[in-house]
N, C-alpha and C. Protein backbone atom coordinates (compact mmCIF):
# COMPACT_ATOMS: atom_id res chain seq x y z
N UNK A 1 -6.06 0.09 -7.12
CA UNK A 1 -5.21 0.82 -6.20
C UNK A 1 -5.91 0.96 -4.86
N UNK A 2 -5.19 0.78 -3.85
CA UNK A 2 -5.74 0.73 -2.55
C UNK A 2 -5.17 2.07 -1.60
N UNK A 3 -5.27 1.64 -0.27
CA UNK A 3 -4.75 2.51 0.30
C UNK A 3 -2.93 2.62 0.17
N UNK A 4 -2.54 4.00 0.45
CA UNK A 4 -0.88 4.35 0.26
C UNK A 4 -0.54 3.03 1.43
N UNK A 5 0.94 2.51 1.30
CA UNK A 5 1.56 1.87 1.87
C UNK A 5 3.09 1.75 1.63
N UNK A 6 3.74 1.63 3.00
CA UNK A 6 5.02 2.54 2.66
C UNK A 6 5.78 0.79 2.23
N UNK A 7 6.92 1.18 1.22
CA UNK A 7 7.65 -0.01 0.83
C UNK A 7 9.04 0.31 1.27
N UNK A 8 9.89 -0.73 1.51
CA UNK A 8 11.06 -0.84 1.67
C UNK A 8 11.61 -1.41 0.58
N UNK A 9 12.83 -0.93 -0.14
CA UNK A 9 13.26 -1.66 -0.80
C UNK A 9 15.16 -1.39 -1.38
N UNK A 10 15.52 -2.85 -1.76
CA UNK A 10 17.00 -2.32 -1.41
C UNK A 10 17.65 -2.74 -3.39
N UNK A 11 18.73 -1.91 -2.94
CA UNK A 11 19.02 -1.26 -4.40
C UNK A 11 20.62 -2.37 -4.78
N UNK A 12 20.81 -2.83 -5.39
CA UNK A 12 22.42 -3.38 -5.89
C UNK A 12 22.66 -3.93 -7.30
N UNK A 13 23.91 -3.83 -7.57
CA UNK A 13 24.87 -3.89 -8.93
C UNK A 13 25.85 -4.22 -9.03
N UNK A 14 26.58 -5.06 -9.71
CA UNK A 14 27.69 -5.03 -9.52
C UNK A 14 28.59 -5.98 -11.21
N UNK A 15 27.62 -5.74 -12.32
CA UNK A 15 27.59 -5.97 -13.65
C UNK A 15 29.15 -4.69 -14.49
N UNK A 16 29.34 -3.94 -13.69
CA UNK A 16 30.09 -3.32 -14.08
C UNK A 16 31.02 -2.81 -13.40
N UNK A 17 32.61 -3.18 -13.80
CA UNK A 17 33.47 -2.37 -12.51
C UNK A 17 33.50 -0.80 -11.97
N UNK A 18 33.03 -0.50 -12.93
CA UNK A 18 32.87 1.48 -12.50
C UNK A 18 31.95 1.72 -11.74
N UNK A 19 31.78 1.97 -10.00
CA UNK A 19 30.55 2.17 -9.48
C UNK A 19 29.52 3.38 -10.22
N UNK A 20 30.33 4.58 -11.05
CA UNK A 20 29.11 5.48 -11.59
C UNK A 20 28.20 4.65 -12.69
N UNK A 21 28.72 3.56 -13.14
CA UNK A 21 27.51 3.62 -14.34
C UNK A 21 27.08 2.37 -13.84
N UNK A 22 27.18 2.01 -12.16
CA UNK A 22 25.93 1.15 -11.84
C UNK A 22 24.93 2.13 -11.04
N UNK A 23 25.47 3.55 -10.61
CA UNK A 23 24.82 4.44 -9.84
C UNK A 23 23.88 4.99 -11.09
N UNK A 24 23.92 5.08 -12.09
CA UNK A 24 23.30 5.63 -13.48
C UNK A 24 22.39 4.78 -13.31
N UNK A 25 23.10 3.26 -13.29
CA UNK A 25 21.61 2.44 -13.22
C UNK A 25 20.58 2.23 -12.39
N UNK A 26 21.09 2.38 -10.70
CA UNK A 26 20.22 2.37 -10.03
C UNK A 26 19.42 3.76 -9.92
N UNK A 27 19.95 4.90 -10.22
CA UNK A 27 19.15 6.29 -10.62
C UNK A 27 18.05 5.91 -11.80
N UNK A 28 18.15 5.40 -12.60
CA UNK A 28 17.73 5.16 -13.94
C UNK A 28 16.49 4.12 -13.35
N UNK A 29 16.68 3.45 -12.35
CA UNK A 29 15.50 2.52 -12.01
C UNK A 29 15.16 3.10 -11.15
N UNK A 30 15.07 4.54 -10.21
CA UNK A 30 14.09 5.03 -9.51
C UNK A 30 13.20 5.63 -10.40
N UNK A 31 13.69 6.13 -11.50
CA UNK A 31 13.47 6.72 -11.99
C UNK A 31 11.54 6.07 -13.03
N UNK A 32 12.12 4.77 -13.26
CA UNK A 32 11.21 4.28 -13.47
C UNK A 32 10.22 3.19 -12.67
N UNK A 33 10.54 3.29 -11.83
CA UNK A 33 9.66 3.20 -10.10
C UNK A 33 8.62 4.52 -10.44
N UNK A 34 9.38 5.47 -10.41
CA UNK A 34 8.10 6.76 -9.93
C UNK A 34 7.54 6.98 -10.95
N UNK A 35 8.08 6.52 -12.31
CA UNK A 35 7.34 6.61 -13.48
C UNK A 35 5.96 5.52 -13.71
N UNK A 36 5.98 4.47 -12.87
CA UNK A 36 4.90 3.78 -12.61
C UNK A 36 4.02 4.53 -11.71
N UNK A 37 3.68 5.35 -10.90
CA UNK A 37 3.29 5.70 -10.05
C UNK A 37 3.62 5.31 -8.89
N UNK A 38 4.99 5.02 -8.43
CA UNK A 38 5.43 4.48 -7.44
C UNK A 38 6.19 6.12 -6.45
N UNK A 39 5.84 6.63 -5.40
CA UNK A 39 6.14 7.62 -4.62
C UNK A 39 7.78 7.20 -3.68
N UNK A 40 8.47 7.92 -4.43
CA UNK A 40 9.94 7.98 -3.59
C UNK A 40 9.67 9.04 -2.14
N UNK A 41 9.77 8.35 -1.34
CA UNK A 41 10.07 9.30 -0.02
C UNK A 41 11.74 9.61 0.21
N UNK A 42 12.43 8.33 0.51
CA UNK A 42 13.75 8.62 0.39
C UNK A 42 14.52 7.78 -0.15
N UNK A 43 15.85 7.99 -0.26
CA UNK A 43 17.09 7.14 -0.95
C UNK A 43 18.08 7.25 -0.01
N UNK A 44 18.82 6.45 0.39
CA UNK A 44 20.11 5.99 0.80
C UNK A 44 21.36 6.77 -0.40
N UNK A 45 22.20 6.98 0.82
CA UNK A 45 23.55 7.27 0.19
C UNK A 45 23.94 6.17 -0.78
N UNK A 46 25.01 5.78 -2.03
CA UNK A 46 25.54 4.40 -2.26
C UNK A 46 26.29 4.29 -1.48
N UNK A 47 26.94 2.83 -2.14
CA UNK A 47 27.68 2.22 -1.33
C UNK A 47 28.53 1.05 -1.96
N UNK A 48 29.63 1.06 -1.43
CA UNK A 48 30.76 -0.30 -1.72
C UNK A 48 30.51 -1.01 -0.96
N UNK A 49 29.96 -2.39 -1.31
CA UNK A 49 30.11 -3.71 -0.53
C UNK A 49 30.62 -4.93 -1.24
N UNK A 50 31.31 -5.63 -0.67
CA UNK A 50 32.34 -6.63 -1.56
C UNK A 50 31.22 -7.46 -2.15
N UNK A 51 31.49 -8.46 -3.17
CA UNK A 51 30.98 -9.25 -3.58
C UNK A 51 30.74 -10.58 -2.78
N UNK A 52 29.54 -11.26 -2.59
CA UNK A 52 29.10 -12.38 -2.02
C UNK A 52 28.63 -13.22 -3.02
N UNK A 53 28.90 -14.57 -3.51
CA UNK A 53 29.75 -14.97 -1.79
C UNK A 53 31.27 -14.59 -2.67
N UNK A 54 32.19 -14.37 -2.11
CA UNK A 54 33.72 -14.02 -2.41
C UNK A 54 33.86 -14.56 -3.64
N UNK A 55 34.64 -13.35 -4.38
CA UNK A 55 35.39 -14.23 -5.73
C UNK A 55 34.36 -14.42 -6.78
N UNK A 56 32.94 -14.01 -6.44
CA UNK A 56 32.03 -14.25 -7.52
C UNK A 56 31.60 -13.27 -8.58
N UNK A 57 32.31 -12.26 -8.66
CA UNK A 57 32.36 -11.16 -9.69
C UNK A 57 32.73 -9.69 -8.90
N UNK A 58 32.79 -8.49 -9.30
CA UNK A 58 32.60 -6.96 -8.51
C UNK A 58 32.63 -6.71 -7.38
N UNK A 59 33.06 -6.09 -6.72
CA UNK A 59 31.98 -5.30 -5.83
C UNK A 59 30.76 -4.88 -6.18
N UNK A 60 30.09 -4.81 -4.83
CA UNK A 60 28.42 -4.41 -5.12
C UNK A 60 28.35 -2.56 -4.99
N UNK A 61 27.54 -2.03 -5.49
CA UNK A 61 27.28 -0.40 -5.33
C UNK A 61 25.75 -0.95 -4.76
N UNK A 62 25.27 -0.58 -3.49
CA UNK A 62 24.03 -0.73 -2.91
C UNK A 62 23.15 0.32 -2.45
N UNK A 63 22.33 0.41 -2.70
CA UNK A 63 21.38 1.61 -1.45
C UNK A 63 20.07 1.22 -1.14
N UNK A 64 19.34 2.24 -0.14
CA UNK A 64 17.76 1.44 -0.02
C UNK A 64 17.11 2.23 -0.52
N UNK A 65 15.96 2.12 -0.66
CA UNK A 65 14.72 3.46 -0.28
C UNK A 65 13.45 3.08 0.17
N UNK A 66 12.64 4.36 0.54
CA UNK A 66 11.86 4.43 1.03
C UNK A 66 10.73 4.80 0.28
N UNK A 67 8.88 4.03 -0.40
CA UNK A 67 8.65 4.17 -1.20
C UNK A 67 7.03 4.02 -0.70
N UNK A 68 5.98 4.74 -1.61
CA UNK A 68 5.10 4.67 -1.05
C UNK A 68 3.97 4.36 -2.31
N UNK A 69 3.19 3.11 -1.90
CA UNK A 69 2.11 3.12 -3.49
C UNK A 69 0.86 2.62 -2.83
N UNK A 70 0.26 2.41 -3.60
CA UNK A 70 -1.31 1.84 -3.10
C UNK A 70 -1.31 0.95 -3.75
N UNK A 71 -0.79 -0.05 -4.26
CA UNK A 71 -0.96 -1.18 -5.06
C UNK A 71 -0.62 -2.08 -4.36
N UNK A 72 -0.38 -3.61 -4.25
CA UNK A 72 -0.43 -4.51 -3.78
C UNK A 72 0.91 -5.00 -3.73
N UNK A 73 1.42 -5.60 -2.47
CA UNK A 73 2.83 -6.02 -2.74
C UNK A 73 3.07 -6.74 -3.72
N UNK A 74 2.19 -7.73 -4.35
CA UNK A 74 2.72 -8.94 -5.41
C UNK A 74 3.28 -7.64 -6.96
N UNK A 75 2.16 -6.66 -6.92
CA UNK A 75 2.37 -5.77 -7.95
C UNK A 75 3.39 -5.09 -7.90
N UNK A 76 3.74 -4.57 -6.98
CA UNK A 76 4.99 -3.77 -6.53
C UNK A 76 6.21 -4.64 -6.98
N UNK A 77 6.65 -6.27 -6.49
CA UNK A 77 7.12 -6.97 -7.08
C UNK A 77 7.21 -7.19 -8.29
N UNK A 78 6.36 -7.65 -9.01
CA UNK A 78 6.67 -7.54 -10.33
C UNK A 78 7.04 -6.21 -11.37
N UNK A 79 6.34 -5.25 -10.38
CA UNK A 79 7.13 -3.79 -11.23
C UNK A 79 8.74 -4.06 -10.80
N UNK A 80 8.83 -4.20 -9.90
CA UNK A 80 10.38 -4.55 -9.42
C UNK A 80 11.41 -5.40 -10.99
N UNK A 81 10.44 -6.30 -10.81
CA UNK A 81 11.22 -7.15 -12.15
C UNK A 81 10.93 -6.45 -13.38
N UNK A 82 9.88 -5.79 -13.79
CA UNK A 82 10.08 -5.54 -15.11
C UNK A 82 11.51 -4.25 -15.38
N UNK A 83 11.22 -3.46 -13.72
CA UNK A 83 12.44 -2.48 -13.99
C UNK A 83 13.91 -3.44 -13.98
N UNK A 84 13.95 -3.97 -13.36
CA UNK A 84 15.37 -4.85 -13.79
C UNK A 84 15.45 -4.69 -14.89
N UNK A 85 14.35 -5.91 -15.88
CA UNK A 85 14.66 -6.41 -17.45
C UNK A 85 15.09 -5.31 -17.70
N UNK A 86 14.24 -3.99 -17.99
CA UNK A 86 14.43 -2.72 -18.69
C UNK A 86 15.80 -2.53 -18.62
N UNK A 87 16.13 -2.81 -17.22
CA UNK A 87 17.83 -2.42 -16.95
C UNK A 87 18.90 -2.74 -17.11
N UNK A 88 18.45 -4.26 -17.74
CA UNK A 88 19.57 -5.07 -18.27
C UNK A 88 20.06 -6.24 -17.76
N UNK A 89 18.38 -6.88 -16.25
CA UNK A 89 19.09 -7.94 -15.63
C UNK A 89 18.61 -9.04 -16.70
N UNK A 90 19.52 -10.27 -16.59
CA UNK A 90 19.33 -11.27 -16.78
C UNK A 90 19.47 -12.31 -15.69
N UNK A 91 18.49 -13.36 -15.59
CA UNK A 91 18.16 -13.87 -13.92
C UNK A 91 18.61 -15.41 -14.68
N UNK A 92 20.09 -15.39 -14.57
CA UNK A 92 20.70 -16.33 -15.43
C UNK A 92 21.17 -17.45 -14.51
N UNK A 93 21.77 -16.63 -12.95
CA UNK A 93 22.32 -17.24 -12.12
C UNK A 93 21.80 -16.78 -10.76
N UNK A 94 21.71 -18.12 -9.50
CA UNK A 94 21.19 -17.19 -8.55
C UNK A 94 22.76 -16.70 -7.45
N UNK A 95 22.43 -15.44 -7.37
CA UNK A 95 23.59 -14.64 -6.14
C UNK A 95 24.75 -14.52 -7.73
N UNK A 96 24.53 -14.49 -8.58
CA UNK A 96 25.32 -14.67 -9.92
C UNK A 96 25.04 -12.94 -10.65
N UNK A 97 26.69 -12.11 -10.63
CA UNK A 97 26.29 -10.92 -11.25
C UNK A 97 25.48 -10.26 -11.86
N UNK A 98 24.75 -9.14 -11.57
CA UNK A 98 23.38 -8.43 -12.18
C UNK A 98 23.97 -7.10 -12.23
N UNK A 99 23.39 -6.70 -13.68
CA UNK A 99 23.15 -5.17 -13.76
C UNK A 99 22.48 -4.63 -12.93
N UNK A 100 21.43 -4.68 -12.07
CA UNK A 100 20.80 -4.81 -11.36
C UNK A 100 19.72 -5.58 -10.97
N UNK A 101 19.79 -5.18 -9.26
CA UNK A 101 18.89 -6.31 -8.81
C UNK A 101 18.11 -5.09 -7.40
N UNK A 102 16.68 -5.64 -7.40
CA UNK A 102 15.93 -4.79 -6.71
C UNK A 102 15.34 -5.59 -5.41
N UNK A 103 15.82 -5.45 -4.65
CA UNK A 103 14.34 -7.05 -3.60
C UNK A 103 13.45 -5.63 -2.81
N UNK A 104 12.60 -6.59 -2.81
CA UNK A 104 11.51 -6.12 -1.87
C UNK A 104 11.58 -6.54 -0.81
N UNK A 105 11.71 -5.43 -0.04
CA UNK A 105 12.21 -5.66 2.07
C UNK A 105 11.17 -5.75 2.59
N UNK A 106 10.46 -5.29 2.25
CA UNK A 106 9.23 -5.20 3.84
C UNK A 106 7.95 -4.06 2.49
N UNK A 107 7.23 -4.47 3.02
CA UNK A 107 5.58 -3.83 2.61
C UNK A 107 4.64 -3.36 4.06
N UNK A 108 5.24 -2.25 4.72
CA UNK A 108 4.66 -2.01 5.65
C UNK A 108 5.01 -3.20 6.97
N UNK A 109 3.64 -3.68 7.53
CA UNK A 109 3.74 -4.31 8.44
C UNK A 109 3.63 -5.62 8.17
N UNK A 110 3.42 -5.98 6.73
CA UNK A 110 3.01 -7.28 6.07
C UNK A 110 3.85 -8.59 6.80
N UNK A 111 3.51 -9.38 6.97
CA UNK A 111 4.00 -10.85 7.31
C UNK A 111 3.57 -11.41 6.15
N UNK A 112 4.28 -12.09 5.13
CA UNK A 112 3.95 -12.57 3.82
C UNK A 112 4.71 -13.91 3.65
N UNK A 113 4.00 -15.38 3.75
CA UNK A 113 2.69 -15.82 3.51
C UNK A 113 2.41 -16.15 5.06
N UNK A 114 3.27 -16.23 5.71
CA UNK A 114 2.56 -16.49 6.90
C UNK A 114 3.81 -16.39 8.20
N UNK A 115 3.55 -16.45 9.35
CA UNK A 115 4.66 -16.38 9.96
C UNK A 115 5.17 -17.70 10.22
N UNK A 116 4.87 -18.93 9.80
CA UNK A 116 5.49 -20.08 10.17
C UNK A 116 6.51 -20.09 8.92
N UNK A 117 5.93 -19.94 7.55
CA UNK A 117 7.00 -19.91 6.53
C UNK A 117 8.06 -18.77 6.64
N UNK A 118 7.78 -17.80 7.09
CA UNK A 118 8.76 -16.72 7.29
C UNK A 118 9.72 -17.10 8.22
N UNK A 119 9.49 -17.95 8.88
CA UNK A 119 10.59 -18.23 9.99
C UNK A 119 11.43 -19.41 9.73
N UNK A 120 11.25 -20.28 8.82
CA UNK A 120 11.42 -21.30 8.20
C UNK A 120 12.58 -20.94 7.03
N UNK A 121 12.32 -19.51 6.33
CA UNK A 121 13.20 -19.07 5.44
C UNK A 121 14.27 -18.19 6.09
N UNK A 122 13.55 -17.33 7.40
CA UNK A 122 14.71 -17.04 8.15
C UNK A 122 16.05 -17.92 8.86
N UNK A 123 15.36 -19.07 9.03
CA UNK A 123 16.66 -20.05 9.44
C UNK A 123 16.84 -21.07 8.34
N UNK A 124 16.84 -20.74 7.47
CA UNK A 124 17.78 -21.68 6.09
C UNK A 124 18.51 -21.24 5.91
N UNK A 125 19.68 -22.41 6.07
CA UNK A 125 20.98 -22.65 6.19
C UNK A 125 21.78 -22.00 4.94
N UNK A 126 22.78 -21.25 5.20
CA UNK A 126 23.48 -20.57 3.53
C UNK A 126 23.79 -21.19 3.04
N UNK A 127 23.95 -22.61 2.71
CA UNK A 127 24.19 -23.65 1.28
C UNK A 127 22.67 -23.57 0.87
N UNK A 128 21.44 -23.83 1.38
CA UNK A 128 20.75 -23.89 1.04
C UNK A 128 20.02 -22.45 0.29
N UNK A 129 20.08 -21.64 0.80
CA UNK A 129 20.14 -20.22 0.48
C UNK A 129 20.27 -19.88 -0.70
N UNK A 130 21.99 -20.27 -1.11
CA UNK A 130 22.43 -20.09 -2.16
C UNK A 130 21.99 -21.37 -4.01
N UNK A 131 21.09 -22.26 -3.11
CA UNK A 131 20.75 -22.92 -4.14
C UNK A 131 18.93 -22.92 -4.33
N UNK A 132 18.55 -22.59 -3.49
CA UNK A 132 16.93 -22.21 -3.77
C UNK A 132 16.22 -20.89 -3.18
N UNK A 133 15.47 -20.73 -4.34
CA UNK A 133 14.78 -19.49 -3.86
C UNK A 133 12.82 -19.38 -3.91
N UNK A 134 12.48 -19.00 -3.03
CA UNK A 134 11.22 -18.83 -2.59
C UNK A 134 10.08 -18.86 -3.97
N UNK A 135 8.94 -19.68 -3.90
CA UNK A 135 8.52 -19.62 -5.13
C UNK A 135 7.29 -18.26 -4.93
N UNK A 136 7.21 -17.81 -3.68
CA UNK A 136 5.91 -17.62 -3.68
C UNK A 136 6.73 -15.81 -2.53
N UNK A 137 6.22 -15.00 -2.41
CA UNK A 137 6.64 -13.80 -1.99
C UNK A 137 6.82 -13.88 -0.39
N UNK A 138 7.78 -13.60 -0.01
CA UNK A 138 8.09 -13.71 1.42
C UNK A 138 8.10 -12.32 2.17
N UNK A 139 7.74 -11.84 3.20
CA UNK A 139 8.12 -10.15 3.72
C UNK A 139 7.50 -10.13 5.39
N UNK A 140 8.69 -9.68 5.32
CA UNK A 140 9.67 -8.91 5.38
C UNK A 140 10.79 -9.95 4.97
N UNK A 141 11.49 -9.41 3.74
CA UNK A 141 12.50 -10.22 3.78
C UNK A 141 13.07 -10.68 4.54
N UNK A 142 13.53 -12.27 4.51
CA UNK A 142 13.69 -13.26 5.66
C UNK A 142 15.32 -13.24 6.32
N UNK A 143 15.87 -12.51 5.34
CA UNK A 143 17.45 -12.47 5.64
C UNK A 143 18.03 -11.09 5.83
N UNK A 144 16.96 -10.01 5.98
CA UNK A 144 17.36 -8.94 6.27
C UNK A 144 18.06 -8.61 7.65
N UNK A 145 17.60 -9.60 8.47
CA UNK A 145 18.71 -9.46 9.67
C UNK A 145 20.12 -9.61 9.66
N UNK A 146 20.51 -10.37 8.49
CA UNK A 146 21.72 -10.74 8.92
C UNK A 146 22.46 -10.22 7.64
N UNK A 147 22.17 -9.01 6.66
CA UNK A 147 22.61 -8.58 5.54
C UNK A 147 22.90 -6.94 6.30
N UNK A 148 24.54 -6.91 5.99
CA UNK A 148 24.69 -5.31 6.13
C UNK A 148 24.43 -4.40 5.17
N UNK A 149 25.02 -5.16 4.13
CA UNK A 149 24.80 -4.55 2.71
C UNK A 149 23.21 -3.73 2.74
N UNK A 150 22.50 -4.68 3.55
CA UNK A 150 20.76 -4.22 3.44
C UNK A 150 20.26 -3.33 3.87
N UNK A 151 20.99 -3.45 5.30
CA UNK A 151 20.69 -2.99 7.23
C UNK A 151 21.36 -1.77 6.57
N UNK A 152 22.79 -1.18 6.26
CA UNK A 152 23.41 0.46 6.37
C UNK A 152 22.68 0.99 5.66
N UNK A 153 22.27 0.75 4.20
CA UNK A 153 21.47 1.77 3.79
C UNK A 153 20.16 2.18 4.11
N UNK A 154 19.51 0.63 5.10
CA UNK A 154 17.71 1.03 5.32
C UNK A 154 18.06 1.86 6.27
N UNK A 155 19.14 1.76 7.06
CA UNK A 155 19.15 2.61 8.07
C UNK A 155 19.48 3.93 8.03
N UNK A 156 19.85 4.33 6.59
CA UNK A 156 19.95 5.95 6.49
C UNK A 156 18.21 6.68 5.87
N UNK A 157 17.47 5.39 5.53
CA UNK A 157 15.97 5.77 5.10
C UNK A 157 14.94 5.47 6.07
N UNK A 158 14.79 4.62 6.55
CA UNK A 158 14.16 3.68 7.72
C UNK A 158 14.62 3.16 9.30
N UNK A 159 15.35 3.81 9.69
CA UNK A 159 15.96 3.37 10.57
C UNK A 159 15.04 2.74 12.11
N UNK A 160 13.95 3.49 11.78
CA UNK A 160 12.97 3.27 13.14
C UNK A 160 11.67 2.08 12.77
N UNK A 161 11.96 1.56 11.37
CA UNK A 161 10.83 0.47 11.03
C UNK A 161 10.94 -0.66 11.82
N UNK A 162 10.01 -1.40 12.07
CA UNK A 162 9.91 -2.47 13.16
C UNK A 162 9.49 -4.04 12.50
N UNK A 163 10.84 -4.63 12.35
CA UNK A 163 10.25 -5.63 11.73
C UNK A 163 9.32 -6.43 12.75
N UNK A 164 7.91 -6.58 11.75
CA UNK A 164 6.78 -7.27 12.45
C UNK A 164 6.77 -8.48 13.12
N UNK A 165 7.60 -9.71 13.15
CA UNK A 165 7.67 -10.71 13.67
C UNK A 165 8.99 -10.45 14.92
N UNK A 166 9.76 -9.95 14.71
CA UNK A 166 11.48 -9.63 15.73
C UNK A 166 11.09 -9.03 16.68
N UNK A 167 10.07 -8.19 16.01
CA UNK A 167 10.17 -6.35 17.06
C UNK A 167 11.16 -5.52 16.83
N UNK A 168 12.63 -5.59 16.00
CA UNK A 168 13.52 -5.19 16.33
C UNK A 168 13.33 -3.88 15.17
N UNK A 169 14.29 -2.90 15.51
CA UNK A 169 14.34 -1.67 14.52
C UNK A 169 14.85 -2.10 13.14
N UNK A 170 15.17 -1.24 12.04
CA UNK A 170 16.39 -1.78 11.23
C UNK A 170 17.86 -1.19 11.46
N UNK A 171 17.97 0.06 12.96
CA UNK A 171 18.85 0.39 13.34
C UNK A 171 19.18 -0.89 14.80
N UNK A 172 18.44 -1.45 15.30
CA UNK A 172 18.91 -2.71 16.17
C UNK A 172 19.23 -3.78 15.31
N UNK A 173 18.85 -4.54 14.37
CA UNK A 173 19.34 -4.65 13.81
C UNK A 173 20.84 -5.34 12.89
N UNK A 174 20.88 -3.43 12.62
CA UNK A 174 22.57 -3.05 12.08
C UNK A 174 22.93 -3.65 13.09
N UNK A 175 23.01 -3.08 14.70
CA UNK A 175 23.89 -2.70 15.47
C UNK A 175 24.38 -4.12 16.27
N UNK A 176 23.18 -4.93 15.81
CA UNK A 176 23.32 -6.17 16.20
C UNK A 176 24.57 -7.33 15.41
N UNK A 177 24.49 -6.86 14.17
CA UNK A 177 25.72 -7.54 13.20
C UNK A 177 26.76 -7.48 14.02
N UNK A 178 28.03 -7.95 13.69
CA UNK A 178 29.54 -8.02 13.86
C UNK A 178 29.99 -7.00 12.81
N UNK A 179 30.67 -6.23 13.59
CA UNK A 179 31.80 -4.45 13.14
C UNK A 179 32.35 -5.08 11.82
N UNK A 180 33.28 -6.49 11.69
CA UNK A 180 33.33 -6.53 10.59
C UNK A 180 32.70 -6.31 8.92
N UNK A 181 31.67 -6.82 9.70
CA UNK A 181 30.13 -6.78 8.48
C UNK A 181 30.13 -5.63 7.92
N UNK A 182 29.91 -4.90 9.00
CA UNK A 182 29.46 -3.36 8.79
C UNK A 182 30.23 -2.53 8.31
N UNK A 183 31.84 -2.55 9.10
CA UNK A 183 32.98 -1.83 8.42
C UNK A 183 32.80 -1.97 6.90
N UNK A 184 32.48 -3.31 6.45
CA UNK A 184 32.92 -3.41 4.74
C UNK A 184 31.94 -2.80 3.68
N UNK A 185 30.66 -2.43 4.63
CA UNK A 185 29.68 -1.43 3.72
C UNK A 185 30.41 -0.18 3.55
N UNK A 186 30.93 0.35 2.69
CA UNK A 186 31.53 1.68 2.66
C UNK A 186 30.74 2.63 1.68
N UNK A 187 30.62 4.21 2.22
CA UNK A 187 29.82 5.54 1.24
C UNK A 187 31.28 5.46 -0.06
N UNK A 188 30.22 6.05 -0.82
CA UNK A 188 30.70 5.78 -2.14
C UNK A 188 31.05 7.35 -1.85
């Protein structure tokens, strides 16, 4: 364990049509976040966001939080996944319905693995997107700019964090999306 370091991280479900018993679940996985020794600072309101890409199962119930550990991002990650399993994901399909699903946004000020690959995953193209995924840990997540689903809730926990390569807030950001985007994040 090292020094505290604050985590970002964003919350979604959409394995079940009733948003309360995906809110059970994402309660149920903070729950065992802090039961690792993982420090909740804050949580995001939920939230209704349609399913992506269209037509591919539910609506999503989403939120973020704000989290603080001394352990290492790769570790933090994999606690990430074991709380899924516990929760009932199966990583069967990718962007393909989950009981839940947890990503890791940002680890402080981290640039993870480097800033040439980070920028490389920031501009891959959404066919490509949707058919491969990173073998190796990327952060600040590379697509957090352009996800509302991501941006409304960091912005009720984080709103003044600075992603390290942009400069930009996670409230510039939001504000930067198209109203459509944003309108369709709705409080639960």
């Amino acid at each position: 364990m090292g020094e505290l370091q604050e985590f970002l991280i964003a919350f979604g479900g959409n394995q079940d049509e009733d948003p309360e018993k995906i809110i059970n679940i994402i309660n149920l996985s903070i729950f065992e976040l802090e039961s690792s020794g993982i420090v909740l600072d804050a949580i995001s309101r939920f939230y209704r966001t349609p399913c992506f890409p269209k037509g591919a199962g539910n609506d999503y119930v989403n939120a973020a939080a704000r989290f603080h550990s001394g352990e290492a991002a790769e570790n933090v990650l994999e606690n990430l996944h074991r709380v899924e399993a516990r929760c009932g994901r199966e990583r069967v399909q990718r962007w393909g319905t989950r009981s839940l699903d947890l990503d890791l946004i940002a680890a402080g000020n981290q640039v993870r693995p480097d800033a040439q690959i980070q920028k490389e995953w920031m501009d891959l193209p959404l066919e490509d997107q949707m058919k491969i995924a990173p073998e190796q840990l990327i952060l600040p997540h590379p697509r957090i700019q352009d996800r509302a689903f991501v941006l409304v809730p960091l912005a009720d926990v984080a709103p003044n964090w600075i992603h390290p390569l942009t400069g930009t807030s996670a409230s510039e950001m939001l504000a930067a999306l198209p109203e459509e985007q944003i309108s369709e994040v709705v409080p639960l």
